[in-house]
N, C-alpha and C. Protein backbone atom coordinates (compact mmCIF):
# COMPACT_ATOMS: atom_id res chain seq x y z
N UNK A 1 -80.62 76.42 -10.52
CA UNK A 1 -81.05 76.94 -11.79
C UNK A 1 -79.86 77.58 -12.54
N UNK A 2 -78.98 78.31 -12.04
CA UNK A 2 -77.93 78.68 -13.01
C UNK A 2 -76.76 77.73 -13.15
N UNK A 3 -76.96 76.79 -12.50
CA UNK A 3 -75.91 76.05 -13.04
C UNK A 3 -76.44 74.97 -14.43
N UNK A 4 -77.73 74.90 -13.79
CA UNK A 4 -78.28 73.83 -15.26
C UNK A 4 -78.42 74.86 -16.26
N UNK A 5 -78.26 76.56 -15.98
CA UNK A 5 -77.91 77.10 -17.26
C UNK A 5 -76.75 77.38 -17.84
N UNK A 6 -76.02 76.70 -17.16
CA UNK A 6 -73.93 77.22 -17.67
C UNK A 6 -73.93 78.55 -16.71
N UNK A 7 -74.33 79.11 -15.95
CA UNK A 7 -74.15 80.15 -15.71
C UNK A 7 -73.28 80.53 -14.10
N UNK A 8 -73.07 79.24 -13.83
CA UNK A 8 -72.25 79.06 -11.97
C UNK A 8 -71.63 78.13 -12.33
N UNK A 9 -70.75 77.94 -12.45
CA UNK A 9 -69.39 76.73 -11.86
C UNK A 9 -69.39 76.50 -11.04
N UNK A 10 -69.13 75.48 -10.55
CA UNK A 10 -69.41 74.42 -8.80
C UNK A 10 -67.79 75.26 -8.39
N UNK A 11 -68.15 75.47 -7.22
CA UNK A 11 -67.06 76.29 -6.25
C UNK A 11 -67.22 77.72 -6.66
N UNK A 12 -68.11 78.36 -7.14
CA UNK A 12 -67.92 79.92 -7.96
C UNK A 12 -67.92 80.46 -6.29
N UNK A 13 -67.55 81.46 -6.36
CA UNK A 13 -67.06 82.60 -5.45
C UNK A 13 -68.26 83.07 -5.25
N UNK A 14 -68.16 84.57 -4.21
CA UNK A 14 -69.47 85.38 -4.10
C UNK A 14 -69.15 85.90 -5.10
N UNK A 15 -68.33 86.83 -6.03
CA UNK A 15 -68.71 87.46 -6.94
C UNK A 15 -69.01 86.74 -8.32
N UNK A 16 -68.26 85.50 -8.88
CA UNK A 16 -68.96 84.83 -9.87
C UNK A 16 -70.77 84.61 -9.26
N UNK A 17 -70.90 84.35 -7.80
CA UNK A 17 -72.56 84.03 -7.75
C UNK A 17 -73.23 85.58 -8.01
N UNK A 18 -73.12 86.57 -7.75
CA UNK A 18 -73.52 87.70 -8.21
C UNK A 18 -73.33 87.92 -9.15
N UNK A 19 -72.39 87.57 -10.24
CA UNK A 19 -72.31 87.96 -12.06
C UNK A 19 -73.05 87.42 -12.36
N UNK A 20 -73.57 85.81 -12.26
CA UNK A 20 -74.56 84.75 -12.56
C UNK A 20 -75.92 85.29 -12.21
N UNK A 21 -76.09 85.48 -11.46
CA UNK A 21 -77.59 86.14 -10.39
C UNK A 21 -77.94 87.52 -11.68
N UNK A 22 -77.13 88.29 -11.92
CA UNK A 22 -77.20 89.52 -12.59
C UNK A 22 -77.38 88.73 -14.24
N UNK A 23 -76.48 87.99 -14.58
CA UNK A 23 -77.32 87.28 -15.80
C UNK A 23 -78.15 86.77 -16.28
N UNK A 24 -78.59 86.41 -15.30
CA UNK A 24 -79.90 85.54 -15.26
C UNK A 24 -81.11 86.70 -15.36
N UNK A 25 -81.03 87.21 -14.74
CA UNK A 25 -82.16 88.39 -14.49
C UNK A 25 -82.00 88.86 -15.82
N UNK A 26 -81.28 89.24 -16.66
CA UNK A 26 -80.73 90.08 -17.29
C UNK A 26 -81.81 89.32 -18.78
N UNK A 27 -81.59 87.95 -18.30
CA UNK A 27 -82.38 86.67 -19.72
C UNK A 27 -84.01 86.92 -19.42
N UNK A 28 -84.04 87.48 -18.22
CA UNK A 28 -85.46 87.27 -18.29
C UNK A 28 -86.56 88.69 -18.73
N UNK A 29 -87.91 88.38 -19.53
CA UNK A 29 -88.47 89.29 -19.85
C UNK A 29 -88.57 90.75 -19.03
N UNK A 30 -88.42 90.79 -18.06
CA UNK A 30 -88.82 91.87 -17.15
C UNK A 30 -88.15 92.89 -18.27
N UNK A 31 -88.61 94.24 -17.90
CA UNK A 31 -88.39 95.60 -18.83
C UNK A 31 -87.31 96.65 -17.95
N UNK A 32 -87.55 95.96 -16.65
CA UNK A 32 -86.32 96.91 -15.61
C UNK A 32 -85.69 95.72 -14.93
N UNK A 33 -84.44 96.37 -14.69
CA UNK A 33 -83.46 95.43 -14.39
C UNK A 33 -82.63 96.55 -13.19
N UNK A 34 -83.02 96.80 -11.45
CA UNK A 34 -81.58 97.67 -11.40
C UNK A 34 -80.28 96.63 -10.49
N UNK A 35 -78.91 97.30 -11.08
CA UNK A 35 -78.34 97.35 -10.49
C UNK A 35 -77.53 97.61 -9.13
N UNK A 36 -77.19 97.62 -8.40
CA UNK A 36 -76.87 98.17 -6.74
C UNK A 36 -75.83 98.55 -6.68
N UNK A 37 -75.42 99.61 -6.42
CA UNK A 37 -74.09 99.96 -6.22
C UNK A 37 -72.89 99.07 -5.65
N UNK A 38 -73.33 98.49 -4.28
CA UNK A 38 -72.82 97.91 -3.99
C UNK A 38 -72.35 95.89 -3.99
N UNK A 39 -73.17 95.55 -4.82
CA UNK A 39 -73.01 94.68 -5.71
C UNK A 39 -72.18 95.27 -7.12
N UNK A 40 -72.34 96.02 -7.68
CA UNK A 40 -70.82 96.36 -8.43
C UNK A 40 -69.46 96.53 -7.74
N UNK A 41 -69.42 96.94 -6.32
CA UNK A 41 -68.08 97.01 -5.89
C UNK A 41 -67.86 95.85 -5.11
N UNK A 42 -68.52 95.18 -4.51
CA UNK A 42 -68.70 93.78 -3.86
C UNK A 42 -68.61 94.40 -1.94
N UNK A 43 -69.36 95.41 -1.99
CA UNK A 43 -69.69 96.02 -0.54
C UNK A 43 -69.99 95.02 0.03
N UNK A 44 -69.64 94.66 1.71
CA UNK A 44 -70.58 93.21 2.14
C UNK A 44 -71.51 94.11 3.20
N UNK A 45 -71.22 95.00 3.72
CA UNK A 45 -71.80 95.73 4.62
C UNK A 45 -73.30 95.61 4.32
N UNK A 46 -74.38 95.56 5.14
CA UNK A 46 -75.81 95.56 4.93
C UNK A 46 -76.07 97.18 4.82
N UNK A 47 -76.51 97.64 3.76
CA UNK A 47 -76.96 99.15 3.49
C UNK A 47 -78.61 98.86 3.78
N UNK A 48 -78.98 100.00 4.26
CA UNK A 48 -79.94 100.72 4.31
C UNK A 48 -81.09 99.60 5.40
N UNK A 49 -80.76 99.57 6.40
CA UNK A 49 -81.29 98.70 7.49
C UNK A 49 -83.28 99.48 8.05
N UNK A 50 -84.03 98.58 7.99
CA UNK A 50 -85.00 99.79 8.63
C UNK A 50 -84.74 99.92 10.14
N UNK A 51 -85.18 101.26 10.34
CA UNK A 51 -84.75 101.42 11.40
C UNK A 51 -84.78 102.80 11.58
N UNK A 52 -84.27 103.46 12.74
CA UNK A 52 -83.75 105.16 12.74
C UNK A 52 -82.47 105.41 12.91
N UNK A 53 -81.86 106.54 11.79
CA UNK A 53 -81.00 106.41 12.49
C UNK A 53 -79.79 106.49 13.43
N UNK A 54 -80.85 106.09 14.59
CA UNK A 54 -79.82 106.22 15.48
C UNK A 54 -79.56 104.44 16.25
N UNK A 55 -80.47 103.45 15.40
CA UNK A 55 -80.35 102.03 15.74
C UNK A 55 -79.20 101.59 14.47
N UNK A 56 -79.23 101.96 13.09
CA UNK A 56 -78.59 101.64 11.89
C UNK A 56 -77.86 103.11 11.61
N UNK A 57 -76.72 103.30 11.25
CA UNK A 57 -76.26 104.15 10.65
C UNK A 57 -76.15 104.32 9.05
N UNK A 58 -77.41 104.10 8.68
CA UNK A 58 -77.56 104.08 6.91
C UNK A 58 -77.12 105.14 6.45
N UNK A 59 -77.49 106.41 6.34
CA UNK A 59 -77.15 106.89 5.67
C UNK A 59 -75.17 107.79 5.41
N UNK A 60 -74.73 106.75 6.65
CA UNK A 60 -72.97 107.10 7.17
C UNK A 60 -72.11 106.47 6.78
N UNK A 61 -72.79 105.15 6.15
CA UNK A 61 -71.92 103.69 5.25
C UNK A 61 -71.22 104.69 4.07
N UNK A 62 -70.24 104.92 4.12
CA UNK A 62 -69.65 105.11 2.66
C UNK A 62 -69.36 103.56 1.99
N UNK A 63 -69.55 103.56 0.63
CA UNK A 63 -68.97 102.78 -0.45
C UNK A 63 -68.46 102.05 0.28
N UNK A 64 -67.99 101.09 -0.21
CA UNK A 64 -66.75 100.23 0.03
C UNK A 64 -66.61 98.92 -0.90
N UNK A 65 -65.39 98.51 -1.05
CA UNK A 65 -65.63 97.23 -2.01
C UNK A 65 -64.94 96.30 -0.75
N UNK A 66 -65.01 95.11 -1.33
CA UNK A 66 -64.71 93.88 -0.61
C UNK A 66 -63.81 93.81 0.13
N UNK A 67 -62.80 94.56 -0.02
CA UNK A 67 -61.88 94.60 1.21
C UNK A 67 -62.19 95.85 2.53
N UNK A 68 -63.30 96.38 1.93
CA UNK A 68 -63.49 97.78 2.81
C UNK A 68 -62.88 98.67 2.42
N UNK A 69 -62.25 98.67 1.23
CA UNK A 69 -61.27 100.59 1.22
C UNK A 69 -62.67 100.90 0.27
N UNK A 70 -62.65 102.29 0.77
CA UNK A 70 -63.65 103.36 -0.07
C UNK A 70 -63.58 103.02 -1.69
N UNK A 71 -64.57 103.54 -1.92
CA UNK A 71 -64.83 103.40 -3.23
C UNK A 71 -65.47 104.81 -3.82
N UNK A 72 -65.04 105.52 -4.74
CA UNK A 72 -65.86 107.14 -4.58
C UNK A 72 -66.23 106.84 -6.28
N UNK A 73 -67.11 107.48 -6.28
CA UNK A 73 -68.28 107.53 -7.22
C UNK A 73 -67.26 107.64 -8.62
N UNK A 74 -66.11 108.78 -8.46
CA UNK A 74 -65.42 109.31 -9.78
C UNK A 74 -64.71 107.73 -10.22
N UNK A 75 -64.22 106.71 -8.97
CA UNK A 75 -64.19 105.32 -10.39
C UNK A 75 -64.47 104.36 -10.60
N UNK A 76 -66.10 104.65 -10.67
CA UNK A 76 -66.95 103.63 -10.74
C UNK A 76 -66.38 103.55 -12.30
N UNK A 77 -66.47 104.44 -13.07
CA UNK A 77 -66.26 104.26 -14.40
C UNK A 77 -65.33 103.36 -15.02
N UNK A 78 -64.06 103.25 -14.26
CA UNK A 78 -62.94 102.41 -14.44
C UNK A 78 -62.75 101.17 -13.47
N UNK A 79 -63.80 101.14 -12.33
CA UNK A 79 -63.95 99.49 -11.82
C UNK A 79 -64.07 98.47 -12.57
N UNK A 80 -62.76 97.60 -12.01
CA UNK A 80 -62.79 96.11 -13.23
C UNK A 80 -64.20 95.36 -12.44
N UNK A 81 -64.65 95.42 -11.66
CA UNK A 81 -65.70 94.84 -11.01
C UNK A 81 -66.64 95.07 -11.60
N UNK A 82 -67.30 96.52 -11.35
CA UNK A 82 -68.51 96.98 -11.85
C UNK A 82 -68.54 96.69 -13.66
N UNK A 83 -67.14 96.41 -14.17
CA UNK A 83 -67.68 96.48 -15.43
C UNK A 83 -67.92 94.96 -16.14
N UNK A 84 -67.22 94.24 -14.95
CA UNK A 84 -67.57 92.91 -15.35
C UNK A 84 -69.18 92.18 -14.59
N UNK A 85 -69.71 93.15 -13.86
CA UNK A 85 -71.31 92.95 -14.03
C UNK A 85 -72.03 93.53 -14.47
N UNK A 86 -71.46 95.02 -14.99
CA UNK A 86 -72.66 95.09 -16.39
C UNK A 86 -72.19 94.58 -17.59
N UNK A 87 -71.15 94.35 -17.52
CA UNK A 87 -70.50 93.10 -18.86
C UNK A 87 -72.17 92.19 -19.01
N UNK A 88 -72.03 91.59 -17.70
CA UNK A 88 -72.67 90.15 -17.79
C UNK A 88 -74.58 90.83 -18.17
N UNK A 89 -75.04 91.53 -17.61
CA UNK A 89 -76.40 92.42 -17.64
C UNK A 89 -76.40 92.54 -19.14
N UNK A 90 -75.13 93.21 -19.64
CA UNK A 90 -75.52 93.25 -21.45
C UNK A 90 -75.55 91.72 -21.95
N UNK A 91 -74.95 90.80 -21.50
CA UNK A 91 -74.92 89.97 -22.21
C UNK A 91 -76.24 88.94 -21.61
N UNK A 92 -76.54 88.85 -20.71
CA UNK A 92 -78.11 88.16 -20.73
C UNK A 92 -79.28 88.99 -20.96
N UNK A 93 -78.83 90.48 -21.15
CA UNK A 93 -80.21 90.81 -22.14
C UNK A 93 -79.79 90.54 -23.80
N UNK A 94 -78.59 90.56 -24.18
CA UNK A 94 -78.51 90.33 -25.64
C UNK A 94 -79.12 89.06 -25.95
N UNK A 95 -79.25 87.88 -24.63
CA UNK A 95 -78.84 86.41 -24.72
C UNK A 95 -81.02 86.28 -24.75
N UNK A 96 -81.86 87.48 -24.32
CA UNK A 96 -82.74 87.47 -24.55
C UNK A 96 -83.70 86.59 -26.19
């Protein structure tokens, strides 16, 4: 489906498939749309496992982006990542 919408290029990466995934949603009527933290930094780690924890360590995962170095809240603001998927979120709700 997103490629018969222009929205994936054949070979796209994980993060072009998550900008696409986030656009798409973004075209469709729904009234909430959220974002994940860690899909803006490209975390691969599985957050928030059920479980207790002392089977998952959920609540001990700090941040991380795709290579694993930390990621702290003060620059989310200036992530070229995060801003190129709410880039894409404004632009498939504009594309509404």
């Amino acid at each position: 489906m997103l490629r018969a919408e222009g929205l994936l290029p054949e070979g796209a990466g994980i993060e072009e498939t998550v900008v696409a995934l986030h656009r798409h949603l973004a075209r469709t009527p729904s009234m909430l749309l959220g974002v994940s933290l860690v899909d803006c930094v490209g975390e691969r780690r599985i957050q928030n496992q059920p479980g207790t924890d002392e089977e998952h360590p959920n609540w001990r995962i700090p941040l991380a982006d795709a290579q694993g170095a930390p990621v702290y809240v003060d620059d989310l603001a200036t992530d070229a990542r995060t801003a190129r998927l709410l880039a894409a979120v404004r632009e498939g709700i504009s594309a509404r």
